[in-house]
Protein backbone atom coordinates (compact mmCIF):
# COMPACT_ATOMS: atom_id res chain seq x y z
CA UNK A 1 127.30 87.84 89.36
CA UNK A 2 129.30 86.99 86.69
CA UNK A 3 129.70 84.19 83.93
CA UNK A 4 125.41 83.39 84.74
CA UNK A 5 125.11 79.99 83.25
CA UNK A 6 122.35 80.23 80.79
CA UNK A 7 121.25 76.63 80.70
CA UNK A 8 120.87 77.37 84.72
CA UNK A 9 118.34 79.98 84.04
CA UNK A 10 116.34 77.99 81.42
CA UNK A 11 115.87 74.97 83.69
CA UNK A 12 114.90 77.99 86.76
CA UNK A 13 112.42 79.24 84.38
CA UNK A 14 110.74 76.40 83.86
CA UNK A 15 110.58 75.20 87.36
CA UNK A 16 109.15 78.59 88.42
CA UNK A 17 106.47 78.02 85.55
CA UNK A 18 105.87 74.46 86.62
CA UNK A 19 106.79 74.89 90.63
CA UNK A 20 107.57 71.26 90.60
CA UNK A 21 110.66 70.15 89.82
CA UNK A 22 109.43 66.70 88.57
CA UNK A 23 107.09 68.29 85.79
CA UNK A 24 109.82 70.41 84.76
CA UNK A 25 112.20 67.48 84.35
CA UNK A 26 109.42 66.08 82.07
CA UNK A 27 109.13 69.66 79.67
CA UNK A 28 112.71 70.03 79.42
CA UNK A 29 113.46 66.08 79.23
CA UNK A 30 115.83 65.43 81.78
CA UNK A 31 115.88 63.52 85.09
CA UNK A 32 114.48 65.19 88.49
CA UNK A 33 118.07 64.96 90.06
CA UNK A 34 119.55 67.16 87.25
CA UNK A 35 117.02 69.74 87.58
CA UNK A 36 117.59 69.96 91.80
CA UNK A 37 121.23 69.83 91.18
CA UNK A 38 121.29 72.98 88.38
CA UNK A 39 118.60 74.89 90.68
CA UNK A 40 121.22 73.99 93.65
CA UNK A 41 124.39 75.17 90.96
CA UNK A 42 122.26 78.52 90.22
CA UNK A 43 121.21 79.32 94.04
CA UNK A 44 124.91 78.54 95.28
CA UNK A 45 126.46 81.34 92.72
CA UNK A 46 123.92 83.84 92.98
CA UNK A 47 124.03 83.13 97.26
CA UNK A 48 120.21 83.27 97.26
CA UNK A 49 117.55 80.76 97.88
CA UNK A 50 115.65 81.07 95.24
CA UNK A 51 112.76 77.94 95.79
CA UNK A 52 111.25 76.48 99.17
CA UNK A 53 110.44 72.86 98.95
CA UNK A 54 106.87 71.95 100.22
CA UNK A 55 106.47 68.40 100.25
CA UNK A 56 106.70 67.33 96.47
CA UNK A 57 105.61 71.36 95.49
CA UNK A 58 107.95 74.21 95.15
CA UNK A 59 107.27 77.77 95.95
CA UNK A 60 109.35 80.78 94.63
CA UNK A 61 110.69 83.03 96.99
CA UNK A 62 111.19 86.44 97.34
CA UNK A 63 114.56 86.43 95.81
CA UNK A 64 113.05 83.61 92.94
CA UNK A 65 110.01 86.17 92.06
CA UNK A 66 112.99 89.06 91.62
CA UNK A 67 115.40 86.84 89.30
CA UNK A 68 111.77 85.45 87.17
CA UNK A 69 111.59 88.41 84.30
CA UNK A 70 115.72 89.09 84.27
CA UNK A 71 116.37 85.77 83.78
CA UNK A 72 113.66 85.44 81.09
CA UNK A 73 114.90 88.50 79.24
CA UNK A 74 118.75 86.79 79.81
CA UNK A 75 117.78 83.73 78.16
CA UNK A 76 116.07 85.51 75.01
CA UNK A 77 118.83 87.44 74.22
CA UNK A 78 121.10 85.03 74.62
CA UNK A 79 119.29 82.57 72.09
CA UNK A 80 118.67 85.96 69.96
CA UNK A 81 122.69 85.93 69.73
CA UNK A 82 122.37 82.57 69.07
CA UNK A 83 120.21 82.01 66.18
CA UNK A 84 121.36 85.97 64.36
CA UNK A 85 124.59 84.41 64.30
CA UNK A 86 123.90 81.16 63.06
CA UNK A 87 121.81 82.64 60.54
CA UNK A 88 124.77 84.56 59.19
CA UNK A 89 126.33 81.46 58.27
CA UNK A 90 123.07 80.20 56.21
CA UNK A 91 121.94 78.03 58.86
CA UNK A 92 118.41 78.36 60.46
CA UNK A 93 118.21 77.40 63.86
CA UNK A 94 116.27 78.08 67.00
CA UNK A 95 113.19 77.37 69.22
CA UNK A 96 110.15 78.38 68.09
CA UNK A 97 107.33 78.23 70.79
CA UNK A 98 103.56 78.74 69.73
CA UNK A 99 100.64 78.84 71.74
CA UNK A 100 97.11 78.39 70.52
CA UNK A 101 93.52 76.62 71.01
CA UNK A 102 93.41 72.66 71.17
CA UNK A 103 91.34 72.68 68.17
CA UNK A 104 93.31 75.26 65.83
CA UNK A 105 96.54 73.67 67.35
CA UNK A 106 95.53 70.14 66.18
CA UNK A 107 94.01 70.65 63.54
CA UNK A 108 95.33 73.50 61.71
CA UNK A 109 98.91 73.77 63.09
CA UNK A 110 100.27 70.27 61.71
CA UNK A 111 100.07 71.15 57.89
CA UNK A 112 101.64 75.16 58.86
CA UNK A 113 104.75 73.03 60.99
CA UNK A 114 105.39 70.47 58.10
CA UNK A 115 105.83 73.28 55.60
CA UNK A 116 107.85 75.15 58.15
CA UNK A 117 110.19 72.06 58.99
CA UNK A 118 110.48 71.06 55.62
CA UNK A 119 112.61 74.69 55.08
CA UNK A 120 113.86 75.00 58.62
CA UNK A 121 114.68 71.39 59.50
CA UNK A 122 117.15 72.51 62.44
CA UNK A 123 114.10 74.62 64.16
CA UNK A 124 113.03 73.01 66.70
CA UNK A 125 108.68 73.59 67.53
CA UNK A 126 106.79 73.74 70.66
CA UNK A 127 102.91 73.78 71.22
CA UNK A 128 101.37 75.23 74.20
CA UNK A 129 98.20 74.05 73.72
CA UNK A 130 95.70 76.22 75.87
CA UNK A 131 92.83 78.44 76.31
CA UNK A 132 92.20 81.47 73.89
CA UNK A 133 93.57 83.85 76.46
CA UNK A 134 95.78 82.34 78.49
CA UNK A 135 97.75 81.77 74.89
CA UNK A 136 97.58 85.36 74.55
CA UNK A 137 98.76 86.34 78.04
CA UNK A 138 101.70 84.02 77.03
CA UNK A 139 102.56 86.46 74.15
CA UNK A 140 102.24 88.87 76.24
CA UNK A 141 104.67 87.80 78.89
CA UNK A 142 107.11 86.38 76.53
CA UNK A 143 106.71 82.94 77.26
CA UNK A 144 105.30 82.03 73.58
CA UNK A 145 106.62 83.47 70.53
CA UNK A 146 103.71 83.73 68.71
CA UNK A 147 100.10 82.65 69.10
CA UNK A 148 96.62 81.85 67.52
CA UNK A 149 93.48 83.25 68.77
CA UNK A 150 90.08 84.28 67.55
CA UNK A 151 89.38 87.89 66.94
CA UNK A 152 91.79 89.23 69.48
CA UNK A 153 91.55 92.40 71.17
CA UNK A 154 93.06 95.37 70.04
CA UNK A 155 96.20 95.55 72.30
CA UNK A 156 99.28 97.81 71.40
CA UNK A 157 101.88 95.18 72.00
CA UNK A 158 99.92 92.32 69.61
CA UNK A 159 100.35 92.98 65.93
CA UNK A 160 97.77 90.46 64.10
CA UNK A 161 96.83 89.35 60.78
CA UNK A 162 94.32 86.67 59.63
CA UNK A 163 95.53 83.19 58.54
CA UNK A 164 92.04 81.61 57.98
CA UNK A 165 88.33 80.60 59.54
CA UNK A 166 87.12 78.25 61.56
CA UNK A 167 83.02 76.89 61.19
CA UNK A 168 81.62 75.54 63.66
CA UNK A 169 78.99 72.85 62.09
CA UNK A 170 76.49 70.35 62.87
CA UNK A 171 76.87 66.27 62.27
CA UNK A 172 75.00 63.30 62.92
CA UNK A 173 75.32 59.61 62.10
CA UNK A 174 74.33 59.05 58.72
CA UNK A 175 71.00 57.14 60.11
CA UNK A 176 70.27 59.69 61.72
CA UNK A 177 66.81 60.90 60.37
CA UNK A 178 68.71 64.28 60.32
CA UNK A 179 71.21 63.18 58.12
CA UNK A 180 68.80 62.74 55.29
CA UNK A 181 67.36 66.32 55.19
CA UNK A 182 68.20 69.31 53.37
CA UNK A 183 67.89 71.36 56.83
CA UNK A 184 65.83 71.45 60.01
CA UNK A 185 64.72 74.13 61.65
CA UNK A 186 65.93 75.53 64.66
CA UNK A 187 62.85 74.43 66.89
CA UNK A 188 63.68 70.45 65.69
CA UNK A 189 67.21 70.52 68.12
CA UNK A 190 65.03 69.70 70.81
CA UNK A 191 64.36 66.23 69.54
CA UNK A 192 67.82 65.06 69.32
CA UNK A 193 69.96 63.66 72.10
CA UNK A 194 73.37 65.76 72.01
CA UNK A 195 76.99 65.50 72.61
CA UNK A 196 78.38 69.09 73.69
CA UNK A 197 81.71 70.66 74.57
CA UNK A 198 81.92 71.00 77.95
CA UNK A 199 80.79 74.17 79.73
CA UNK A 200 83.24 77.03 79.92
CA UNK A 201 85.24 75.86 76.82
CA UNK A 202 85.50 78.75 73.97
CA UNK A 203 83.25 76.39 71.60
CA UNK A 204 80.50 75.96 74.05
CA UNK A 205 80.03 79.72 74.71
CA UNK A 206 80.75 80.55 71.08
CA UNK A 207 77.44 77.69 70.52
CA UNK A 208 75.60 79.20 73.49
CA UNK A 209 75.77 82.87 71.77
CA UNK A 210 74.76 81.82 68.48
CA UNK A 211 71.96 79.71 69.55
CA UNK A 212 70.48 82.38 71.81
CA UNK A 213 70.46 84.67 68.66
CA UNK A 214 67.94 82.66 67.10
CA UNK A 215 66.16 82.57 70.12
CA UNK A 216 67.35 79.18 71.24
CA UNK A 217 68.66 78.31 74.78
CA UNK A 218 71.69 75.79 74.44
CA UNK A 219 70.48 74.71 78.14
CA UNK A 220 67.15 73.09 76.82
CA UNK A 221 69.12 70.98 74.32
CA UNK A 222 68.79 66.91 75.73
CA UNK A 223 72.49 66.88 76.25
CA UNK A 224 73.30 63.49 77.01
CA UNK A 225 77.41 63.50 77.55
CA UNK A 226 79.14 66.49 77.68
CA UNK A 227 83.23 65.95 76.31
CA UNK A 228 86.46 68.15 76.80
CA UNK A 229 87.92 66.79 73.60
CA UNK A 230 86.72 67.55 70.38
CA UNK A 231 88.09 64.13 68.63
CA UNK A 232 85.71 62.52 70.94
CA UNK A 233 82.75 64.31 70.39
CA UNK A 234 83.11 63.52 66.55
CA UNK A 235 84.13 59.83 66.75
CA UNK A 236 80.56 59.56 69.57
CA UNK A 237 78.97 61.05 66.51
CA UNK A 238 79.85 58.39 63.97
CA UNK A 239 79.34 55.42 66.60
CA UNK A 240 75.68 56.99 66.70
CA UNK A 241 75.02 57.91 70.18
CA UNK A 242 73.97 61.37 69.21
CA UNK A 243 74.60 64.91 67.20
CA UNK A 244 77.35 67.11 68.02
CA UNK A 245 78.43 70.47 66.68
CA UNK A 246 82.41 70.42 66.17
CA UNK A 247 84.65 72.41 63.70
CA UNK A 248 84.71 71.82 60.05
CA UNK A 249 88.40 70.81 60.27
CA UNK A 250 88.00 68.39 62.85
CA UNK A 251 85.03 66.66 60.74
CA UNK A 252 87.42 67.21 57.43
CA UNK A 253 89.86 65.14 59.27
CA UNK A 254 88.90 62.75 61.73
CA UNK A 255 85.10 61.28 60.70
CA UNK A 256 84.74 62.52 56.87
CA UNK A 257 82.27 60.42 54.74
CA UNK A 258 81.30 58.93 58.08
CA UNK A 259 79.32 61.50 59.15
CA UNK A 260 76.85 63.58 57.66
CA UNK A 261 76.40 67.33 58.10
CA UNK A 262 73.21 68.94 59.30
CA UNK A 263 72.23 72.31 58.46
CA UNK A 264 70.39 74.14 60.70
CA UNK A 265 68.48 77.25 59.21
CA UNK A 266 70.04 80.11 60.26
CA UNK A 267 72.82 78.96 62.19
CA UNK A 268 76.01 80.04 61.19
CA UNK A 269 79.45 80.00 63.25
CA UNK A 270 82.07 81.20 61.24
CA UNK A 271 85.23 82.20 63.46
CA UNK A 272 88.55 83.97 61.66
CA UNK A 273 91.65 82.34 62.91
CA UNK A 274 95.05 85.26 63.40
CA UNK A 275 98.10 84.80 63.92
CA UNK A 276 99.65 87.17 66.43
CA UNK A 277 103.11 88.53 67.66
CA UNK A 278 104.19 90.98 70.57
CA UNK A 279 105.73 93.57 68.69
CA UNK A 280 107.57 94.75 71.60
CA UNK A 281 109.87 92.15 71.82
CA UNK A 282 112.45 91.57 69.24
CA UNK A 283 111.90 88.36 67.02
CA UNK A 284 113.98 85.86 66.13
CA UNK A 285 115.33 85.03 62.60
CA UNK A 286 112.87 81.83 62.92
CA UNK A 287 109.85 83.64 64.33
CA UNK A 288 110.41 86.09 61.42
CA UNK A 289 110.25 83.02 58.93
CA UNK A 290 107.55 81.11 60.23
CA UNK A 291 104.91 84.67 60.76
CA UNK A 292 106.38 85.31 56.52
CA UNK A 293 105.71 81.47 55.47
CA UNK A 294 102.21 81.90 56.66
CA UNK A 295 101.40 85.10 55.40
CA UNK A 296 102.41 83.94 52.43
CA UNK A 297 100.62 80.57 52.03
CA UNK A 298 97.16 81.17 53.60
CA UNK A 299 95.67 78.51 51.91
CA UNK A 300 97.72 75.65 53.07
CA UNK A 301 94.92 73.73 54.05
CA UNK A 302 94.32 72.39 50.79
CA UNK A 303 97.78 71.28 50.07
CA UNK A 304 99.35 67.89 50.91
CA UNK A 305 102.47 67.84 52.70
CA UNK A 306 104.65 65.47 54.95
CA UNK A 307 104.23 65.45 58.78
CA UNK A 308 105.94 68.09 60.90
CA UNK A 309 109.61 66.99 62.58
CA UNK A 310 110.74 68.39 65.69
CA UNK A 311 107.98 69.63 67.26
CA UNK A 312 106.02 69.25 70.51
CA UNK A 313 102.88 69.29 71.57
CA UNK A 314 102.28 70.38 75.47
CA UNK A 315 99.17 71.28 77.74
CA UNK A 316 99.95 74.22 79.10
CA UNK A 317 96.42 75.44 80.65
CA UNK A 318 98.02 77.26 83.75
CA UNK A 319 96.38 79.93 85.50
């Protein structure tokens, strides 16, 4: 088993995450072919069959399940090598792969990534955009270097510390008759035609608990269109075809000064956004720098800086 060809592993890795070989040509940005022909190269020196092909589906075998976490920990300490050494010589290099909620990713992460980049040029990003806890498992299992969540739980592997918050507010068109008052109470949201996230999202059961504290089902609110996408929710808003709650930063970015807020007596969502690690895996010179840079410049929302280079953005809501 000697001489294991690490670029072998990496494309195995991601196939096994994937189990198609076409998406994982697509994440790692090569043809099909070349990923069959370096899971053939890897199977043929390790004398195992390590995938069975099910129409255009893959499924790990026993032998692929086995090599999973070795080759994982293979290919981190290999790039570990990698980057310590290069960092030796002055040089910051490496890939740095974060995982975090569509709306903190989008909205939050682009301003943290420019900064970073602007230092770190030759680090190469990654976004796993995904649920709350799914971007925490990823931490967990070392897929993700470091992640963003919303009051995590205490967990001895996660070290945490806060980077800012998130509120959750209310807009309408500005000719709205909402738009024009100081607030409304919370027995008026029954007269308005809404646009919600959709059911099971982390907003829509953060909105559901806050509205049932002040007695208030979200259920009995005239939702008209319920959206997956935040961005969409906010632009429906502005075109006037009805009131949406959405984060702050969204409105801040997207629809501000064509919108108006609404504030609704009593309501209040106000999440804190951390930053979190898995202590029990070693970091990298460039995880290191990033987790410091942010610590450091917690207010970076209200700066102005260039867009982010090198760095992609992926859906990664796997089960």
């Amino acid at each position: 088993m000697l001489n294991l060809n690490t670029n072998q592993l990496k494309v195995f890795l991601t196939a096994a995450e994937a189990l198609n070989f076409t998406k994982a040509a697509q994440r790692l940005q090569v043809t099909q072919p070349s990923v069959s022909q370096q899971i053939q190269a890897l199977e043929e020196h390790i004398g195992q069959t390590l995938f069975l092909r099910v129409g255009k589906t893959v499924e790990l075998t026993d032998a692929g399940l086995v090599l999973v976490p070795l080759a994982r920990e293979m290919v981190f300490l290999t790039t570990h090598i990698e980057e310590t050494m290069a960092s030796y010589k002055g040089d910051m290099h490496g890939h740095l792969i974060i995982a975090c909620s569509t709306s903190t990713g989008r909205y939050l992460l682009p301003k943290l990534l420019a900064n970073f980049h602007s230092r770190y040029p030759q680090v190469k990003t990654t976004c796993q955009m995904t649920t709350q806890d799914r971007a925490l498992q990823l931490l967990i299992e070392g897929k993700a270097h470091l992640a963003f969540a919303y009051n995590p739980d205490l967990q001895p592997e996660i070290e945490f510390d806060k980077v800012t918050n998130e509120k959750i507010i209310l807009i309408a068109n500005p000719d709205h008759p909402w738009a024009h008052r100081e607030e409304i109470g919370i027995e008026q949201l029954s007269e308005a035609d809404f646009i919600l996230p959709e059911e099971g999202s982390e907003i829509h059961s953060a909105l559901r608990e806050a509205l049932a504290h002040l007695g208030c089902s979200i259920y009995l609110l005239n939702t008209i269109v319920s959206l997956g996408c935040l961005e969409a929710i906010a632009l429906s808003v502005e075109e006037g075809l009805g009131v949406g709650f959405v984060p702050e930063l969204v409105m801040a970015r997207l629809v501000n000064n064509r919108v108006a807020r609404v504030k609704v007596r009593g309501f209040a969502i106000d999440r804190e956004i951390f930053i979190c690690r898995n202590i029990q895996r070693q970091a990298t010179a460039a995880q290191n720098a990033f987790w410091e840079l942010i610590l450091d410049e917690k207010g970076l929302e209200n700066q102005t800086i260039n867009s982010p280079q090198l760095v992609t953005y992926e859906n990664f809501n796997q089960n």
